[in-house]
Structures are given as structure tokens and as C-alpha cells.
N, C-alpha and C. Protein backbone atom coordinates (compact mmCIF):
# COMPACT_ATOMS: atom_id res chain seq x y z
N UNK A 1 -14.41 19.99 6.35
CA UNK A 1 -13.09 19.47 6.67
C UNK A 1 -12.67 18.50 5.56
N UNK A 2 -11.77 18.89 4.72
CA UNK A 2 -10.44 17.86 3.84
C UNK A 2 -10.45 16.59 4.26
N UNK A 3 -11.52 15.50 3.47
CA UNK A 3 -10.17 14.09 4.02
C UNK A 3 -8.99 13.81 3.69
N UNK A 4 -8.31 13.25 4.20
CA UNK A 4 -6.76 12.76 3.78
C UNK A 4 -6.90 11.41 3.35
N UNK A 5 -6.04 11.56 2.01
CA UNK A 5 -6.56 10.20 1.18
C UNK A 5 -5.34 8.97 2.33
N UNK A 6 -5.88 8.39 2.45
CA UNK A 6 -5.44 7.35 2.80
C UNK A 6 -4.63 6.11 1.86
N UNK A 7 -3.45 5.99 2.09
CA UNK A 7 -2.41 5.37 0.87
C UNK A 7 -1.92 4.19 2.00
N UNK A 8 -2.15 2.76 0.98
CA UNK A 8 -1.51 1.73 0.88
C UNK A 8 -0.40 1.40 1.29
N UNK A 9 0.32 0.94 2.15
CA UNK A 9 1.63 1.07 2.68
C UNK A 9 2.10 -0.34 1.98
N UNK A 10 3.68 -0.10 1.73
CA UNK A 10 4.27 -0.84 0.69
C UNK A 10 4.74 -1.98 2.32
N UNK A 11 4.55 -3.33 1.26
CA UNK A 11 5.11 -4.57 2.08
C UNK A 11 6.58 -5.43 1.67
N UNK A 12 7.27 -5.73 2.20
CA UNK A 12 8.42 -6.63 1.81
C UNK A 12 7.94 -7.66 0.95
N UNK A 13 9.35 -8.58 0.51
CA UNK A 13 9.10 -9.50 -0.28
C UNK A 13 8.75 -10.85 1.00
N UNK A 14 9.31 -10.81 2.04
CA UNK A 14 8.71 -12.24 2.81
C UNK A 14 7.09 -11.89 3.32
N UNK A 15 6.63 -10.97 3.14
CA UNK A 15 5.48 -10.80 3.16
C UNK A 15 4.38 -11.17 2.06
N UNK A 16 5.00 -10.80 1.05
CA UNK A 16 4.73 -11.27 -0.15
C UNK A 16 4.53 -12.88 -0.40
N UNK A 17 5.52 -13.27 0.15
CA UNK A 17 5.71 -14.67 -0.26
C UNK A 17 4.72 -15.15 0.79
N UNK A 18 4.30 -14.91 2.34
CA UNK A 18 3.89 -15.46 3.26
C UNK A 18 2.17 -15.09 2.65
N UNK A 19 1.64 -14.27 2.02
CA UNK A 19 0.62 -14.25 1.85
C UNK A 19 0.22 -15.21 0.27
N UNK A 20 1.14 -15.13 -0.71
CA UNK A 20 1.49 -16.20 -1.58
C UNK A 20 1.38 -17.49 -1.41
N UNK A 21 1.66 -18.03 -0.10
CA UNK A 21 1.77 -19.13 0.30
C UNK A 21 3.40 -20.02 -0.67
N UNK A 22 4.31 -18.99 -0.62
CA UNK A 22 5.60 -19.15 -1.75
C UNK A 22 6.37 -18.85 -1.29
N UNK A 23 7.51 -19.63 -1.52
CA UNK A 23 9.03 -19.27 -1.13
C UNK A 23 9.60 -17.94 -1.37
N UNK A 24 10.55 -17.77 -0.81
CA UNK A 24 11.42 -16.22 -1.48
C UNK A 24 11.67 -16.41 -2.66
N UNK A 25 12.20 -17.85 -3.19
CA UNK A 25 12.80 -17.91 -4.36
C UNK A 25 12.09 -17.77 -5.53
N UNK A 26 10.91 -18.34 -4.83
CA UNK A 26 9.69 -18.30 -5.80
C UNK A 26 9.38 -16.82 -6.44
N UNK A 27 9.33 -16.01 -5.58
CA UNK A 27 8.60 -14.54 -5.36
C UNK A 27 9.68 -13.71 -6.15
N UNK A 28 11.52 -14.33 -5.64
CA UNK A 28 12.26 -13.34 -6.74
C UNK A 28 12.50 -14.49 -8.66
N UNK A 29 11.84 -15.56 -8.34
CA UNK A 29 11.78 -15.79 -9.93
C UNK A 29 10.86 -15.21 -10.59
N UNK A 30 9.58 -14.75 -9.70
CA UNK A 30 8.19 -14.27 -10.49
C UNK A 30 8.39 -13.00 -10.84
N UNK A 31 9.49 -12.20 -10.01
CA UNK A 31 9.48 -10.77 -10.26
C UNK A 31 10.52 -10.37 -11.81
N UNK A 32 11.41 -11.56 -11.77
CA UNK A 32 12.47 -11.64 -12.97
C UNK A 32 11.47 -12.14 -13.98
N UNK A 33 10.74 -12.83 -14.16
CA UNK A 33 9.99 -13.29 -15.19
C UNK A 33 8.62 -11.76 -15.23
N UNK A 34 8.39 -11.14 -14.93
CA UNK A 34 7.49 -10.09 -14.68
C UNK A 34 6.32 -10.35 -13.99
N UNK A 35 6.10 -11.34 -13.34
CA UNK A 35 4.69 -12.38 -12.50
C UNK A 35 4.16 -10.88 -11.81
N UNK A 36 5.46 -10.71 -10.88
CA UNK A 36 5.14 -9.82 -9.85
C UNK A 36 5.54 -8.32 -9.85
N UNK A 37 4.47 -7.48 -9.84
CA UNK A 37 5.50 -5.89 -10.26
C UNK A 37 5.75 -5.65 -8.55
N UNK A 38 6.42 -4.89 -8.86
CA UNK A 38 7.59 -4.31 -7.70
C UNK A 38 7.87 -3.03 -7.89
N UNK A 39 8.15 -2.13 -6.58
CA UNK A 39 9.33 -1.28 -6.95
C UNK A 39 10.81 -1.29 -6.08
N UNK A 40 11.63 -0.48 -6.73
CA UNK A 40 12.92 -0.42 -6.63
C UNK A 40 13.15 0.41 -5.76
N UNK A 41 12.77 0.75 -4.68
CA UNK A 41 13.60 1.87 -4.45
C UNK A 41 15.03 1.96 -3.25
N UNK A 42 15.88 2.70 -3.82
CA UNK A 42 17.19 2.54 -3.50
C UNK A 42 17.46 1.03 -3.75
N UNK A 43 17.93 0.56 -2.80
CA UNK A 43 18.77 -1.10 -2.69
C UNK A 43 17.66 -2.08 -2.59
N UNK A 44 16.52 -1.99 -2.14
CA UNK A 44 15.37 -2.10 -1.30
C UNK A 44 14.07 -2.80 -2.11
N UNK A 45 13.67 -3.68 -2.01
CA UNK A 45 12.24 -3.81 -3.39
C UNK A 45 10.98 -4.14 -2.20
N UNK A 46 10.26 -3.20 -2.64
CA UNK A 46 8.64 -3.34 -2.04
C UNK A 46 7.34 -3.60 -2.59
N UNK A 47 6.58 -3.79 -2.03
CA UNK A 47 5.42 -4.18 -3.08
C UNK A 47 4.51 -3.56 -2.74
N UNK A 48 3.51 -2.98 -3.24
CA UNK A 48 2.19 -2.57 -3.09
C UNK A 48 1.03 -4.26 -3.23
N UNK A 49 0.23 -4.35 -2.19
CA UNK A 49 -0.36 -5.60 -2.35
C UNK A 49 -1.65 -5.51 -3.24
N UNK A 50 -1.88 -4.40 -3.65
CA UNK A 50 -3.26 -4.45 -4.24
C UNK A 50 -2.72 -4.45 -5.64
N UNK A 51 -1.74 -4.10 -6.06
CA UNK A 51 -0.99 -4.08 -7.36
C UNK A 51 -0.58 -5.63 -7.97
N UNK A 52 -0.37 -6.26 -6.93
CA UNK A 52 -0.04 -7.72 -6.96
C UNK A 52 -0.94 -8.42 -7.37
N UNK A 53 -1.72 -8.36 -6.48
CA UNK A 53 -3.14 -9.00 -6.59
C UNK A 53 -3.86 -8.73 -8.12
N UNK A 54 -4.12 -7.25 -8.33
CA UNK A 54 -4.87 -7.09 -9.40
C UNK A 54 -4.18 -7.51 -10.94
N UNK A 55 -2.30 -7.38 -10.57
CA UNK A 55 -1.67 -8.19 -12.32
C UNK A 55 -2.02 -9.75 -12.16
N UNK A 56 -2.07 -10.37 -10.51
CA UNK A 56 -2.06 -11.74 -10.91
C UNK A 56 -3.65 -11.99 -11.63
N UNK A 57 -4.79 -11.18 -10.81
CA UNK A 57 -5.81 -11.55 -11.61
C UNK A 57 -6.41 -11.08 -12.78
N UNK A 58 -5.60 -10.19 -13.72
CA UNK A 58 -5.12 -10.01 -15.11
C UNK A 58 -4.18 -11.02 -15.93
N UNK A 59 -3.29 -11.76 -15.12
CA UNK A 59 -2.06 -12.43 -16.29
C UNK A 59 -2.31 -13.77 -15.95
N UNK A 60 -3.37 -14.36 -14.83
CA UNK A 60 -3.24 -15.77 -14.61
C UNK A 60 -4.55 -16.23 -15.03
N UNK A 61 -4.54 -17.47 -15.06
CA UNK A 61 -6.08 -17.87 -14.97
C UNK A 61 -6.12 -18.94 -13.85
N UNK A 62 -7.11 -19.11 -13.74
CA UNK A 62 -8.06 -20.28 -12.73
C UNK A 62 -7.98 -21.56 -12.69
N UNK A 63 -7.32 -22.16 -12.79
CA UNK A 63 -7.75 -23.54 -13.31
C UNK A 63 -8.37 -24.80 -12.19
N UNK A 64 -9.54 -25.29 -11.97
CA UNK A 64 -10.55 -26.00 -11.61
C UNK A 64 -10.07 -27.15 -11.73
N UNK A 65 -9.58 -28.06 -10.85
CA UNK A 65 -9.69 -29.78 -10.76
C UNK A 65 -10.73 -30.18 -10.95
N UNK A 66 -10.64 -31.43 -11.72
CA UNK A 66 -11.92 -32.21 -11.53
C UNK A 66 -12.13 -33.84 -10.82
């Protein structure tokens, strides 16, 4: 028996922001600056969360208080 791949379901931007711990405004400056990829579709912008996750922990770094 075939498994069926199982696909990621796309989340809004206040979702985005609520797992961010970030404002909306925040979330649509990061996407204008390229922080956050997105897609477009129709009128509509969604996010894939594992896509998010994996550019922020490619384009950011860590930084440690002391």
C-alpha cells in the first residue's frame, strides 16, 4: 500500500507573528526587508512554518547575554 506524502499546511501572518512572539507590523516589515519568505497567492500571503524557521536559522545569528 502507497503512502501519501503528507504536506505542511500553510499558516497566516497572525500566526506567524503569534508564534514569533511579534507584531503584525513587525512580520509585514520582515517580509518587505526579505526576513520572512512568504507566498502570494491571489490577494492572500501564507507561510509555510518550516520555511520560516529554517531562513531565520540561515540569515540570523544567536546572540548570548552576558
Amino acid at each position: 500500500m502507497p503512502s501519501v506524502p503528507v504536506t505542511e499546511p500553510f499558516i497566516n501572518k497572525p500566526e506567524v507573528a503569534r508564534r514569533l512572539g511579534k507584531t503584525l507590523r513587525t512580520v509585514d516589515n520582515w517580509m518587505k526587508r526579505g526576513i520572512l519568505p512568504y507566498y502570494k497567492i491571489g490577494r492572500s500571503v501564507e507561510f509555510k512554518w518550516s520555511d520560516v524557521e529554517s531562513h531565520l536559522t540561515k540569515t540570523c545569528r544567536v546572540a548570548l547575554r552576558t
